[in-house]
Structure formats: C-alpha cells, structure tokens
PDB file of N, CA and C in Angstrom:
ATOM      1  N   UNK A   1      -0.286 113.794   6.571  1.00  0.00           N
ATOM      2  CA  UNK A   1      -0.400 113.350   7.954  1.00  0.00           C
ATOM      3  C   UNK A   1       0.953 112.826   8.445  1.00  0.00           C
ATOM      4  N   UNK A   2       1.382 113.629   9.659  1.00  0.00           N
ATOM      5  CA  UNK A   2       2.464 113.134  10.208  1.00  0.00           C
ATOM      6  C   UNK A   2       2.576 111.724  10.816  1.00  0.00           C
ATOM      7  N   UNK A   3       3.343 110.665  10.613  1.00  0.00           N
ATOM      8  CA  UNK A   3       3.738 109.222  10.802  1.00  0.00           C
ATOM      9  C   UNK A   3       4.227 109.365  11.967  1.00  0.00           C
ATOM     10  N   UNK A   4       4.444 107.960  13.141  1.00  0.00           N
ATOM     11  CA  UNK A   4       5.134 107.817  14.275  1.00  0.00           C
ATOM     12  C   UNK A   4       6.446 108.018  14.142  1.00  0.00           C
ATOM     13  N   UNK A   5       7.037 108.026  12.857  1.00  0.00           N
ATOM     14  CA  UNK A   5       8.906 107.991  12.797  1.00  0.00           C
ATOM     15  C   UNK A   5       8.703 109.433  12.730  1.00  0.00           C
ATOM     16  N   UNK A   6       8.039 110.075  11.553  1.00  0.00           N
ATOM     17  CA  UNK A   6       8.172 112.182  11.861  1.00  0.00           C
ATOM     18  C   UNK A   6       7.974 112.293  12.896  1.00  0.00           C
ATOM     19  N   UNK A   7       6.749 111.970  13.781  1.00  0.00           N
ATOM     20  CA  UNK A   7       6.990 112.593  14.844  1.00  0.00           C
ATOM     21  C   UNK A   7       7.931 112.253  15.896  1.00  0.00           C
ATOM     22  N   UNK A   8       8.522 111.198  15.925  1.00  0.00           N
ATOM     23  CA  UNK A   8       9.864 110.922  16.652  1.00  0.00           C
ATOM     24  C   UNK A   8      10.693 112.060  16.361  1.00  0.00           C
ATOM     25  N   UNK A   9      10.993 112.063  14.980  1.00  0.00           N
ATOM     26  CA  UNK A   9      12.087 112.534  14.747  1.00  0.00           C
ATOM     27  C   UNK A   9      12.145 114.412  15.041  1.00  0.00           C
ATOM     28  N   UNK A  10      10.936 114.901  14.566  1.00  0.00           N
ATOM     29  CA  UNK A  10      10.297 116.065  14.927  1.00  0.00           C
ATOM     30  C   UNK A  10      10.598 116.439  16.559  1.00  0.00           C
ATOM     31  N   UNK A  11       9.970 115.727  17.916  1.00  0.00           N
ATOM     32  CA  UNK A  11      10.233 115.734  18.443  1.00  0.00           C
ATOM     33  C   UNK A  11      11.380 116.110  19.250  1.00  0.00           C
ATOM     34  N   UNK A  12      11.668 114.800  19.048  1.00  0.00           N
ATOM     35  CA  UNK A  12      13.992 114.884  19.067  1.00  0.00           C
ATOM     36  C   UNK A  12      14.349 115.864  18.447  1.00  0.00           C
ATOM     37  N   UNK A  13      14.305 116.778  17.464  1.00  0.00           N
ATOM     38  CA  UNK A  13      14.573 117.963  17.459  1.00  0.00           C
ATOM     39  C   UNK A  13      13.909 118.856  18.208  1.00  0.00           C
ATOM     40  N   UNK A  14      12.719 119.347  18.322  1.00  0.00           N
ATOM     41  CA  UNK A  14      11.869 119.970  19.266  1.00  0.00           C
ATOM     42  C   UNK A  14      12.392 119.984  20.713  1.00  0.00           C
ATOM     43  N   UNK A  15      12.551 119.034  21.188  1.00  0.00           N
ATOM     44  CA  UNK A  15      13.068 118.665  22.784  1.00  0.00           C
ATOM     45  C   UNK A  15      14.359 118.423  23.029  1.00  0.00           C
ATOM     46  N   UNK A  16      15.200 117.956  22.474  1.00  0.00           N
ATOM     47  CA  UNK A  16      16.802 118.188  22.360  1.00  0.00           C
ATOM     48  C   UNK A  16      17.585 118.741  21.767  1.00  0.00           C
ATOM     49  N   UNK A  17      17.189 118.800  20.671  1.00  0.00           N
ATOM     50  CA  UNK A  17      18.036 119.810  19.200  1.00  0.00           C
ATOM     51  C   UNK A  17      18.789 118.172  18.790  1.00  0.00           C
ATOM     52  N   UNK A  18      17.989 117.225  18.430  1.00  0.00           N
ATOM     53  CA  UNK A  18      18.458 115.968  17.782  1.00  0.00           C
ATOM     54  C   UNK A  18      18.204 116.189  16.605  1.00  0.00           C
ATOM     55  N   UNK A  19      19.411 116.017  15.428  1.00  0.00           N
ATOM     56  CA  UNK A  19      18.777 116.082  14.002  1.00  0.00           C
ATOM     57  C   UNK A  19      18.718 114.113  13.745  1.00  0.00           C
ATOM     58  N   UNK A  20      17.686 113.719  13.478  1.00  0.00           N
ATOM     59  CA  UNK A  20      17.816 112.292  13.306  1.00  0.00           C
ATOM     60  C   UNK A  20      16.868 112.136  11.703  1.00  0.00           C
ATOM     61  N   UNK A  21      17.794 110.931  11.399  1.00  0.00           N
ATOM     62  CA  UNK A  21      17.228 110.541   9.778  1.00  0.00           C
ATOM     63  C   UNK A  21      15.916 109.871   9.782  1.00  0.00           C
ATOM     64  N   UNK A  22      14.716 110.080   9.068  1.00  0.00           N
ATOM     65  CA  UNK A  22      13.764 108.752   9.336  1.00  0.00           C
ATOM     66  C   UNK A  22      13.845 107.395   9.244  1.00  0.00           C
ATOM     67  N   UNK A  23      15.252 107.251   8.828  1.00  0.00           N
ATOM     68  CA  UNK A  23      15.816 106.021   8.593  1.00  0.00           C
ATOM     69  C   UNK A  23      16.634 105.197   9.774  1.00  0.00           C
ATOM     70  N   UNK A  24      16.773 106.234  10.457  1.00  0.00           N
ATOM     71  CA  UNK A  24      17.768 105.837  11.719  1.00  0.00           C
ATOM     72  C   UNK A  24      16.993 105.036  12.730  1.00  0.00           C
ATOM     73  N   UNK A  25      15.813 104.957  13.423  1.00  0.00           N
ATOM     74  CA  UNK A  25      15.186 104.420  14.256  1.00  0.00           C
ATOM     75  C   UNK A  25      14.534 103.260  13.587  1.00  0.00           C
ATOM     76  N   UNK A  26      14.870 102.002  14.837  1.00  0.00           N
ATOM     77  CA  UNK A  26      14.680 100.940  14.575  1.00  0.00           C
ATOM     78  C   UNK A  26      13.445 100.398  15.584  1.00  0.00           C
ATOM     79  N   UNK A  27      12.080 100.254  14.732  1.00  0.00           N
ATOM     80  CA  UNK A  27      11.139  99.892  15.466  1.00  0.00           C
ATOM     81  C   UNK A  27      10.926  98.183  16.274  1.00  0.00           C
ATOM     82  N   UNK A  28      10.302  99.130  17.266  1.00  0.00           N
ATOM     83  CA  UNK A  28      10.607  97.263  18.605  1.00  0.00           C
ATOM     84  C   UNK A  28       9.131  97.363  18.597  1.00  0.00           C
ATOM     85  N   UNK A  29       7.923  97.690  18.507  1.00  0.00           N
ATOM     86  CA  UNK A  29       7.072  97.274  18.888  1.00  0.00           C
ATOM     87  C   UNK A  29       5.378  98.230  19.379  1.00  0.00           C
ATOM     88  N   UNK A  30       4.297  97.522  18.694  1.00  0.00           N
ATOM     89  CA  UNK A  30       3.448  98.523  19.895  1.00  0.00           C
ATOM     90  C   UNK A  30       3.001  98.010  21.163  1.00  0.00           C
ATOM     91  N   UNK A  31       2.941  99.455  22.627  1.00  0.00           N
ATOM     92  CA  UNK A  31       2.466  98.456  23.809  1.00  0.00           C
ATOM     93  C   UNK A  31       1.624  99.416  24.010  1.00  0.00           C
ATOM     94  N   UNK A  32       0.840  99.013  25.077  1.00  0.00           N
ATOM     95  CA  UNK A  32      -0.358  99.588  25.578  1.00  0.00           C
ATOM     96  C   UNK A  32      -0.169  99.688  27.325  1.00  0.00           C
ATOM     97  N   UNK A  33      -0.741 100.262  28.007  1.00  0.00           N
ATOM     98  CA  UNK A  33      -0.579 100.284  29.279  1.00  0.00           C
ATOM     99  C   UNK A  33      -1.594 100.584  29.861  1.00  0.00           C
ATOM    100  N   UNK A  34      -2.358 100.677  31.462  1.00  0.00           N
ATOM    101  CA  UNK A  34      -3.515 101.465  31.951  1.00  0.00           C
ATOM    102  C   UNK A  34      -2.647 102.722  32.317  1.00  0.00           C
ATOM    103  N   UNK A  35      -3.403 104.343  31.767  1.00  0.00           N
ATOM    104  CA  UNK A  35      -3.374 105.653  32.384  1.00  0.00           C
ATOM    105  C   UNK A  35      -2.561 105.263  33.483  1.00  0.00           C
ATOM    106  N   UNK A  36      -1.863 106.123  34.122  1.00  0.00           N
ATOM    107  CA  UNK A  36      -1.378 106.264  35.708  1.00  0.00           C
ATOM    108  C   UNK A  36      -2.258 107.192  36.158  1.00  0.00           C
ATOM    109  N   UNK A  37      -2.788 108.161  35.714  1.00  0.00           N
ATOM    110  CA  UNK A  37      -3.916 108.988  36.756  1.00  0.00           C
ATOM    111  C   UNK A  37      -4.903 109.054  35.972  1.00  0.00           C
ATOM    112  N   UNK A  38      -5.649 108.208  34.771  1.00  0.00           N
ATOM    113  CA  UNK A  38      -6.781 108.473  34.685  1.00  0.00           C
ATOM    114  C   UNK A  38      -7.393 106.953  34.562  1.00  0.00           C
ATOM    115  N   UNK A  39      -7.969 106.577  35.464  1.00  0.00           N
ATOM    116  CA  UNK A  39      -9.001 105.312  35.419  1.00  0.00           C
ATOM    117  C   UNK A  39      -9.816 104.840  34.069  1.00  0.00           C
ATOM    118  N   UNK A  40      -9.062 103.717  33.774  1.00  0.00           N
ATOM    119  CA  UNK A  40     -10.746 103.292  32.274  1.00  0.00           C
ATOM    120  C   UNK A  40      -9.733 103.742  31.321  1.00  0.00           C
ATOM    121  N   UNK A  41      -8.443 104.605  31.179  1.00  0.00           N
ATOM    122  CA  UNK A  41      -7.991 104.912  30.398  1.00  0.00           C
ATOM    123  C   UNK A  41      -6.725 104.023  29.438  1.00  0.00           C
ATOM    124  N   UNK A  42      -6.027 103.732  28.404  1.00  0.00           N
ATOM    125  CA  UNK A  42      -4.832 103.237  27.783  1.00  0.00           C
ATOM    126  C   UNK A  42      -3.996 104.589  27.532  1.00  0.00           C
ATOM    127  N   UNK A  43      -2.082 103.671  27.648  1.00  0.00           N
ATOM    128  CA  UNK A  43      -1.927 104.826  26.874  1.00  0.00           C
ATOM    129  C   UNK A  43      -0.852 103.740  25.596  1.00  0.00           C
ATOM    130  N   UNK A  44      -0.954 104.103  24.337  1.00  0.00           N
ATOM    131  CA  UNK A  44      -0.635 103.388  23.771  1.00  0.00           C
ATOM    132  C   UNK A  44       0.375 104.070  22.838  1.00  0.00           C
ATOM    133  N   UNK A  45       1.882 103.231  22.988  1.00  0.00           N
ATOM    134  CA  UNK A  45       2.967 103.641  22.487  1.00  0.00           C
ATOM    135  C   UNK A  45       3.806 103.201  21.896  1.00  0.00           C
ATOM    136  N   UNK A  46       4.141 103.443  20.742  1.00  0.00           N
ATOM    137  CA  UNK A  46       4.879 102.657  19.047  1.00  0.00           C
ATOM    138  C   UNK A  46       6.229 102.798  19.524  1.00  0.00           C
ATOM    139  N   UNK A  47       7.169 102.054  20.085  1.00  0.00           N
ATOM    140  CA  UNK A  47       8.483 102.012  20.942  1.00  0.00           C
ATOM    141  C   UNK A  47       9.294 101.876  19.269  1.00  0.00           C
ATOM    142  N   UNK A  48      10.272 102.844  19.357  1.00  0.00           N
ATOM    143  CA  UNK A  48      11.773 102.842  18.708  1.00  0.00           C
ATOM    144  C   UNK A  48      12.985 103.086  19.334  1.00  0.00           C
ATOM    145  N   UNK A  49      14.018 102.267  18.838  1.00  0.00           N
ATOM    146  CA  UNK A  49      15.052 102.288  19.637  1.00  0.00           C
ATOM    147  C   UNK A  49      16.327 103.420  18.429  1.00  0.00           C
ATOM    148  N   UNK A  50      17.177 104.419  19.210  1.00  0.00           N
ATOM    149  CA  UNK A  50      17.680 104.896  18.485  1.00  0.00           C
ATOM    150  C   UNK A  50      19.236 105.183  19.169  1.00  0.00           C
ATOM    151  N   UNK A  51      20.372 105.028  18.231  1.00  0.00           N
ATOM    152  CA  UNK A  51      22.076 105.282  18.849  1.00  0.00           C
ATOM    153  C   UNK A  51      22.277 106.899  18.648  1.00  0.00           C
ATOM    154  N   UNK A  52      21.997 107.383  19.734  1.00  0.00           N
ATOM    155  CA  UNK A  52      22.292 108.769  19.600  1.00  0.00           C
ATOM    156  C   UNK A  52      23.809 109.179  19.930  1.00  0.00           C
ATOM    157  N   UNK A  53      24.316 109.824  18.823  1.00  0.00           N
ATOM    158  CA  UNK A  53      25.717 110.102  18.701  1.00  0.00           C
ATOM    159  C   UNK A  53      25.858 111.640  18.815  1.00  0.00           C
ATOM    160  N   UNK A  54      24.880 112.495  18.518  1.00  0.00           N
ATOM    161  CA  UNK A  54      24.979 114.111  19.216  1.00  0.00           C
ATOM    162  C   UNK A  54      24.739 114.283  20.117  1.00  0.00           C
ATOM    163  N   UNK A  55      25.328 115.705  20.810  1.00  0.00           N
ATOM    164  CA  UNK A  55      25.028 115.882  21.825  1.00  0.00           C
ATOM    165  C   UNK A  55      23.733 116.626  22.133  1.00  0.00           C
ATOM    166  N   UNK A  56      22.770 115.853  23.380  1.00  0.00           N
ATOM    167  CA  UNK A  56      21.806 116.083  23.538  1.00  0.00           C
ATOM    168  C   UNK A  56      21.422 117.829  24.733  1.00  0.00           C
ATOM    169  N   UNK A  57      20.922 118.373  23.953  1.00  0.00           N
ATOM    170  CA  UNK A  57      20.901 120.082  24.509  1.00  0.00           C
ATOM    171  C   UNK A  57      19.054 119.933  25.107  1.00  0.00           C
ATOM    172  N   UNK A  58      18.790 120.237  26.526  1.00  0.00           N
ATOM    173  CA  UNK A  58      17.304 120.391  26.818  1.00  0.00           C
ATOM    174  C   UNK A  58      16.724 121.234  26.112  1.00  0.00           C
ATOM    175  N   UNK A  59      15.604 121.435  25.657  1.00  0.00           N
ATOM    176  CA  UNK A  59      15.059 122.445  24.894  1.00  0.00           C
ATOM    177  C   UNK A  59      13.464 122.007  25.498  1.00  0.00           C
ATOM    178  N   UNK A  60      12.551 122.791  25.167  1.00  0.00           N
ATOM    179  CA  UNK A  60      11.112 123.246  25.025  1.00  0.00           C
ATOM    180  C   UNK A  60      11.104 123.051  26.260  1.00  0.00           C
ATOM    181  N   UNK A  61      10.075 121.833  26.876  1.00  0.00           N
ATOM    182  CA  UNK A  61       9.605 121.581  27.868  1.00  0.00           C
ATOM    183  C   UNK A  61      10.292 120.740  28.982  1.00  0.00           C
ATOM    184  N   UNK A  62      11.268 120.308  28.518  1.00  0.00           N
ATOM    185  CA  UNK A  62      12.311 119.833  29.575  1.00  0.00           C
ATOM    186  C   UNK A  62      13.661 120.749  30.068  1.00  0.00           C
ATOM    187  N   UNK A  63      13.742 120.506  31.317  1.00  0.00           N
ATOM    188  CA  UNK A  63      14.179 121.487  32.266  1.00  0.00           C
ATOM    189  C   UNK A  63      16.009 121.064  32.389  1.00  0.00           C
ATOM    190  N   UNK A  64      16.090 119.642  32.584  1.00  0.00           N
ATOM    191  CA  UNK A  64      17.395 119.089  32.345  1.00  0.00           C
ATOM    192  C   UNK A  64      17.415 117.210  31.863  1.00  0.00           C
ATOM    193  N   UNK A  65      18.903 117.169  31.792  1.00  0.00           N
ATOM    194  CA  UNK A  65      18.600 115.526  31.494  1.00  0.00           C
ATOM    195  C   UNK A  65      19.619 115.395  31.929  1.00  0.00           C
ATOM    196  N   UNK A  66      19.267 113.863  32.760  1.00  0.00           N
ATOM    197  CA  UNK A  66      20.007 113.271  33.646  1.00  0.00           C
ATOM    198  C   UNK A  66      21.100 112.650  33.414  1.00  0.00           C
TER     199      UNK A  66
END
C-alpha cells in the first residue's frame, strides 16, 4: 500500500518530472477543510513542505505553472 510520502513523491514525478527522495519532504501537519462544491463534505490533507532544486517541466494534467 502506497504511503502519503510515495504518493507525494510519485506524483511530483507524474505532474512535473520531479525526481524527489522519500526522505526529502518534511511533514507540517494534517488539516481538514469543508468541500468547496460539495456540501456535508471534508477534504482532508497530510501537508509536506519540500526545497525544490530541479527544474519543474508541466506534465499529465497540468497545462502550465506560474
């Protein structure tokens, strides 16, 4: 079963072409929030903070970065 740091890190490659260590991200915390468009709903998210030193390339589902 994939962990919140694989799938960070999975991700960040998936969506930028980030190669990152599972060691590199430094966890801040879990938060929770209400849905923005679905009522009754949470969305709940394991926040890591990470120093990205490559350069970040858009890939999959993102179009550009700002």
């Amino acid at each position: 079963m994939e962990g919140p740091v694989e799938a960070l890190c999975r991700e960040l490659f998936e969506e930028l072409g980030m190669q990152v260590d599972t060691l590199a991200p430094r966890y801040i915390g879990r938060f929770e929030t209400p849905a923005a468009n679905e009522p009754g709903w949470l969305v709940h998210a394991e926040i890591y903070a990470l120093e990205a030193t490559d350069l970040v390339v858009p890939a999959a589902e993102i179009a550009e970065i700002a």
